[in-house]
Protein backbone atom coordinates (compact mmCIF):
# COMPACT_ATOMS: atom_id res chain seq x y z
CA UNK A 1 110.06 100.67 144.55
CA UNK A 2 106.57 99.54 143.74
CA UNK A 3 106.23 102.81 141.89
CA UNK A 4 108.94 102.36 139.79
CA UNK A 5 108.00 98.65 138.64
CA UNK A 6 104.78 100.43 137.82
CA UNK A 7 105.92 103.06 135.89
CA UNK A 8 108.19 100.29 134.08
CA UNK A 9 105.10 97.87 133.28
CA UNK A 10 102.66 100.91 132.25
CA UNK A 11 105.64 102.07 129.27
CA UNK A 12 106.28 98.47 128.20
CA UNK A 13 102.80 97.61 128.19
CA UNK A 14 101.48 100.52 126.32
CA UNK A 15 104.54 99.68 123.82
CA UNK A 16 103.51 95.97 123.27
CA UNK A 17 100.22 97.37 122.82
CA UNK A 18 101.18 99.49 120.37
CA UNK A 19 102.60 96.75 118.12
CA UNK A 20 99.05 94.71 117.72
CA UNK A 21 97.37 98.21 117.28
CA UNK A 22 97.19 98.09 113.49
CA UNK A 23 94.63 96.76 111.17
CA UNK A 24 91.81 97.39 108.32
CA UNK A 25 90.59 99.75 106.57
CA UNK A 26 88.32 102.38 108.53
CA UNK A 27 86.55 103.98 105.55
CA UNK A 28 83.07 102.83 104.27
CA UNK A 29 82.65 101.89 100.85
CA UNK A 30 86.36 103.44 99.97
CA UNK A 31 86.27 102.67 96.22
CA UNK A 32 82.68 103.37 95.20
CA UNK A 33 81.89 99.77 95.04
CA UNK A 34 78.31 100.38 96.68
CA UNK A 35 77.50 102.25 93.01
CA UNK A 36 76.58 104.97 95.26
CA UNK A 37 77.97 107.81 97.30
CA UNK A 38 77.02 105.32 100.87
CA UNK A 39 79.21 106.52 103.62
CA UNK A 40 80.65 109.71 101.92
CA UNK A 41 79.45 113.59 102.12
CA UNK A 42 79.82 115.70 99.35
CA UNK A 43 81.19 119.35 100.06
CA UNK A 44 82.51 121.91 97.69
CA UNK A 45 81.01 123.39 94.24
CA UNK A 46 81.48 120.61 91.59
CA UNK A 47 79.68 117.94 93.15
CA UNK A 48 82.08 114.86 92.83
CA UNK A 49 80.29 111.78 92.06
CA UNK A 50 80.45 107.98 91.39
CA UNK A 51 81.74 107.14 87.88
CA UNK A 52 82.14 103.56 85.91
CA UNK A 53 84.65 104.59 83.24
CA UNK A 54 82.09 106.71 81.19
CA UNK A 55 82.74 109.99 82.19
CA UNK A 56 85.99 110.22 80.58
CA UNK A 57 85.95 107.18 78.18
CA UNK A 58 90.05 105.74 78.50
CA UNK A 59 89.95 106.34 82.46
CA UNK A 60 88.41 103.73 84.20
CA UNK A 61 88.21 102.90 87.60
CA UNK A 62 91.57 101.31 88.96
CA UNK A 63 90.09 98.23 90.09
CA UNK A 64 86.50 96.92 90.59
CA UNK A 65 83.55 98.64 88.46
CA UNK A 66 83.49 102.57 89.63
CA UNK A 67 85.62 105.22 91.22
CA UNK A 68 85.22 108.42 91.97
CA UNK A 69 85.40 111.76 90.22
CA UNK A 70 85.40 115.55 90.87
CA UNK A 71 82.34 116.82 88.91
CA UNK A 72 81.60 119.96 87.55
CA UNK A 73 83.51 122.76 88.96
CA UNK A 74 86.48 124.27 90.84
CA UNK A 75 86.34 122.37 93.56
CA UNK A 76 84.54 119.37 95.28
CA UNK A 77 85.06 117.38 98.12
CA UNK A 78 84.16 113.92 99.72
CA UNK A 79 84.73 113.54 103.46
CA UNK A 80 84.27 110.40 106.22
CA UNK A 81 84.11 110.62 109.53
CA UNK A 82 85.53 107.43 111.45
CA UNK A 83 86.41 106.56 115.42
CA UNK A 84 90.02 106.23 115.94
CA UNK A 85 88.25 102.96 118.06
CA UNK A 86 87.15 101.57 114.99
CA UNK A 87 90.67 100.12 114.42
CA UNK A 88 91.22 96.67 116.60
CA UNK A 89 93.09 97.10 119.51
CA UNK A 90 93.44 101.27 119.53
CA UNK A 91 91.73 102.83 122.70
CA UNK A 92 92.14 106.15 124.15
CA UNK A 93 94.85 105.26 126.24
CA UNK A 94 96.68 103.98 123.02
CA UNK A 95 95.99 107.22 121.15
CA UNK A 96 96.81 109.49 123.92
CA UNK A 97 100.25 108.08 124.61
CA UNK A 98 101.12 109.99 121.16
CA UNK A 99 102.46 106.11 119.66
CA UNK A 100 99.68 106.05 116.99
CA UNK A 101 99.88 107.11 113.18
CA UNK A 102 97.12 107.09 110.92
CA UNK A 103 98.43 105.51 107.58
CA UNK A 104 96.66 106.79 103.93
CA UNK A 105 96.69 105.03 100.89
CA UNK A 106 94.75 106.04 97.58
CA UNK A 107 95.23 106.12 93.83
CA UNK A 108 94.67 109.60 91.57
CA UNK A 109 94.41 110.10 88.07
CA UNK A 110 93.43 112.62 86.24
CA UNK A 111 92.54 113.66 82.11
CA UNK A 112 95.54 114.32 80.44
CA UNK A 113 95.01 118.38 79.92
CA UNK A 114 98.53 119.00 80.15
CA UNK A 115 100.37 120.80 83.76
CA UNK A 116 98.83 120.98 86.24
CA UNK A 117 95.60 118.86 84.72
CA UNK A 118 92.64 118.26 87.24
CA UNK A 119 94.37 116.54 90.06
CA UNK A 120 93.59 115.79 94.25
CA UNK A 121 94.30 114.91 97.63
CA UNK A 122 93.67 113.69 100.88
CA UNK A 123 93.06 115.63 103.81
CA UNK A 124 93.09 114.16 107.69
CA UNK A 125 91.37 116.58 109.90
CA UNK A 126 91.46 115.31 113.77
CA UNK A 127 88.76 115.78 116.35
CA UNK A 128 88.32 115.63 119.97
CA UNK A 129 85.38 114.48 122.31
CA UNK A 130 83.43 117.89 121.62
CA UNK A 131 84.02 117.19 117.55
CA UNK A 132 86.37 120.50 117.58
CA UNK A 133 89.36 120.58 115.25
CA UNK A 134 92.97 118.87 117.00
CA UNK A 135 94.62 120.06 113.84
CA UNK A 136 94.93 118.54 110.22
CA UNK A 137 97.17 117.12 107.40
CA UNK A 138 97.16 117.15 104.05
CA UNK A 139 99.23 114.66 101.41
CA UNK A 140 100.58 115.96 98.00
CA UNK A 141 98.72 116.82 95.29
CA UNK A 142 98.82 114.02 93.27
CA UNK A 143 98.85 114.47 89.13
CA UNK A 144 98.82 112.00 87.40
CA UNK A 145 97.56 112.53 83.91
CA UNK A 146 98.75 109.54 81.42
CA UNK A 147 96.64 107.15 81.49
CA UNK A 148 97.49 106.03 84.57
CA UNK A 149 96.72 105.85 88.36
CA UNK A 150 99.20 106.90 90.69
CA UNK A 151 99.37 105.37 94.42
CA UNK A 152 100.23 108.08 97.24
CA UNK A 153 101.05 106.07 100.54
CA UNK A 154 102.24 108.15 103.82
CA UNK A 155 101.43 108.39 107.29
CA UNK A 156 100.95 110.84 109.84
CA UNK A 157 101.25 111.08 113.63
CA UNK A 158 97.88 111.14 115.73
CA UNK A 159 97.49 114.12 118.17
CA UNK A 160 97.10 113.08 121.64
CA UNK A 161 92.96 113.88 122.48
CA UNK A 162 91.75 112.66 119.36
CA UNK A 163 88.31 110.98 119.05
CA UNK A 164 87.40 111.09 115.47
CA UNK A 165 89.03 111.53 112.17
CA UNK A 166 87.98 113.21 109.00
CA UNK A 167 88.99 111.65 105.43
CA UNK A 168 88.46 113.96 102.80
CA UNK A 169 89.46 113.08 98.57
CA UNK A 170 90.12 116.57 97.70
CA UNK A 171 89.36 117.26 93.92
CA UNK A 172 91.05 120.62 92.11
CA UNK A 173 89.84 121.44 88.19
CA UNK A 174 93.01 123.54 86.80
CA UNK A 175 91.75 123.19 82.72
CA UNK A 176 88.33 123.20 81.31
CA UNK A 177 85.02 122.98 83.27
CA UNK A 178 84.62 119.32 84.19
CA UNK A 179 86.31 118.28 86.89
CA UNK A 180 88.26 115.52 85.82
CA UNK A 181 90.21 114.46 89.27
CA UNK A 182 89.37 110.90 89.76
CA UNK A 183 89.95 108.54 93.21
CA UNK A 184 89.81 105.03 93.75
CA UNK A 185 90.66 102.53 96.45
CA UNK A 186 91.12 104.73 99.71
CA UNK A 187 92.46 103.50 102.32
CA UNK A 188 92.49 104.91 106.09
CA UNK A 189 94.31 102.48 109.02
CA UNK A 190 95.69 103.17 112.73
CA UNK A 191 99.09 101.13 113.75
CA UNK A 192 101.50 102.28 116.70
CA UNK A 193 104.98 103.36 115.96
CA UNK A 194 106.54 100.42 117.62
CA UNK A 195 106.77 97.60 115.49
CA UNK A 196 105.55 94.42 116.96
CA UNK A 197 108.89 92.77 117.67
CA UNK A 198 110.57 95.96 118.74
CA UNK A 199 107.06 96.03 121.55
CA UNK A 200 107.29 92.68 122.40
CA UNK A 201 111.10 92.87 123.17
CA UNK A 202 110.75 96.10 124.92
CA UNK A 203 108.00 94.16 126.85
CA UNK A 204 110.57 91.27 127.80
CA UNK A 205 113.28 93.91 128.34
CA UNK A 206 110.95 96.06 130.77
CA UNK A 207 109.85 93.22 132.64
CA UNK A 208 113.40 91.65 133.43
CA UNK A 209 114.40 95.22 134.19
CA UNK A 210 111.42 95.40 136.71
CA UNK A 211 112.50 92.20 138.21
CA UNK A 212 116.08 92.98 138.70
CA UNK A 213 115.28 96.16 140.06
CA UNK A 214 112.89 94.78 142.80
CA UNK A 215 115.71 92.01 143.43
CA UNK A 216 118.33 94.25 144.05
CA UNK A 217 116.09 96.06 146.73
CA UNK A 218 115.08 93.05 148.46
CA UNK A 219 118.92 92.27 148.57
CA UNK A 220 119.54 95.80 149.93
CA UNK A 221 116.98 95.50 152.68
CA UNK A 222 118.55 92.07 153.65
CA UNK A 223 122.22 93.53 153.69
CA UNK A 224 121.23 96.29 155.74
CA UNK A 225 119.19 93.62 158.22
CA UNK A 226 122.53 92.04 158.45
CA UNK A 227 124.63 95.00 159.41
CA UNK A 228 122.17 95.92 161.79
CA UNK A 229 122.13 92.74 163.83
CA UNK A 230 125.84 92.70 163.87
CA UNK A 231 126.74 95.80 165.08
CA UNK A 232 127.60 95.36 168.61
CA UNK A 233 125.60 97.49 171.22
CA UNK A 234 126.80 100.90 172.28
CA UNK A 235 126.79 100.29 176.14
């Protein structure tokens, strides 16, 4: 019995858990604020940098005083590495009871160059203990070319075993030679898949179930008591 009201309390615990488990933003410096590239590495060929509305005079930055953009070239890149325990109230446990999704939200836009113009997205690559790969994700392609941003909001489960997460802006020239993909106000947050109220009444629902469940075996082990002492002996 005990290791059944234990079983019971470890699922509706993790579940309640799971509701509180959300929260802010993981990334550094997610909309270029800083000025400066802070908190981001730069990958690819066209070298994606910070921009205040000059680059492409008409675009500018979706809120706040820079954003960024793609550069010179095919393709560039900006990645962040971030602890899945950088989100209040995620653990290990948390993450490896598969009940955590990592939630993106970001804005695109792009010069108007026609379709496809230069355009982006976001790509979550998940890492174990050792740093290896878990797997990855990737959102849309996102082009939005007239004049104005475009939001792309999703989310995506966690594997079990990850440690780390990689947030990359992806940014893809398809006219000219500038790279005119711009990003602005990334966004990268944990939360469970229960919803608080749903964990908290699977909490109160577990825990009555675990009580009833060790009442009806007390009540069993007194019935049978019972019987026993009033059976007459076998002489």
């Amino acid at each position: 019995m005990k290791a059944v009201v234990s079983a019971v309390l470890a699922l509706v615990l993790v579940a309640a858990g799971a509701g509180a488990a959300r929260g802010q933003n993981l990334l550094t410096n997610p909309g270029a604020e800083t000025g400066t590239l802070a908190g981001w590495t730069s990958g690819g060929t066209s070298n994606p940098f910070v921009d205040n509305g000059s680059f492409n005079p008409g675009i500018n930055p979706h809120s706040g005083s820079f954003d960024f953009v793609g550069g010179h070239g095919l393709f560039g890149s900006l990645t962040q590495n971030v602890s899945v325990t950088g989100a209040a109230g995620i653990t290990f446990g948390l993450i490896d009871s598969g009940l955590v999704r990592a939630n993106v939200v970001f804005w695109e836009q792009g010069l108007n160059q026609g379709s496809p113009s230069d355009n982006g997205r976001v790509t979550l690559t998940f890492r174990n203990a050792s740093s290896a790969v878990i797997s990855s994700v990737s959102t849309p392609v996102i082009d939005s070319h007239n004049l104005t941003w475009q939001q792309f909001s999703g989310s995506f489960a966690v594997p079990v075993g990850t440690r780390t997460i990689d947030y990359t802006m992806e940014f893809f020239l398809n006219q000219g030679s500038d790279n005119d993909a711009y990003f602005d106000d990334n966004a990268l947050t944990l939360s469970a898949a229960v919803p608080e109220p749903a964990g908290a009444a699977l909490l109160g629902v577990g825990l009555a179930a675990a009580a009833g469940y060790g009442w009806r075996c007390r009540r069993s082990r007194r019935s049978k008591v019972r019987r026993r002492s009033q059976t007459p002996a076998v002489k």
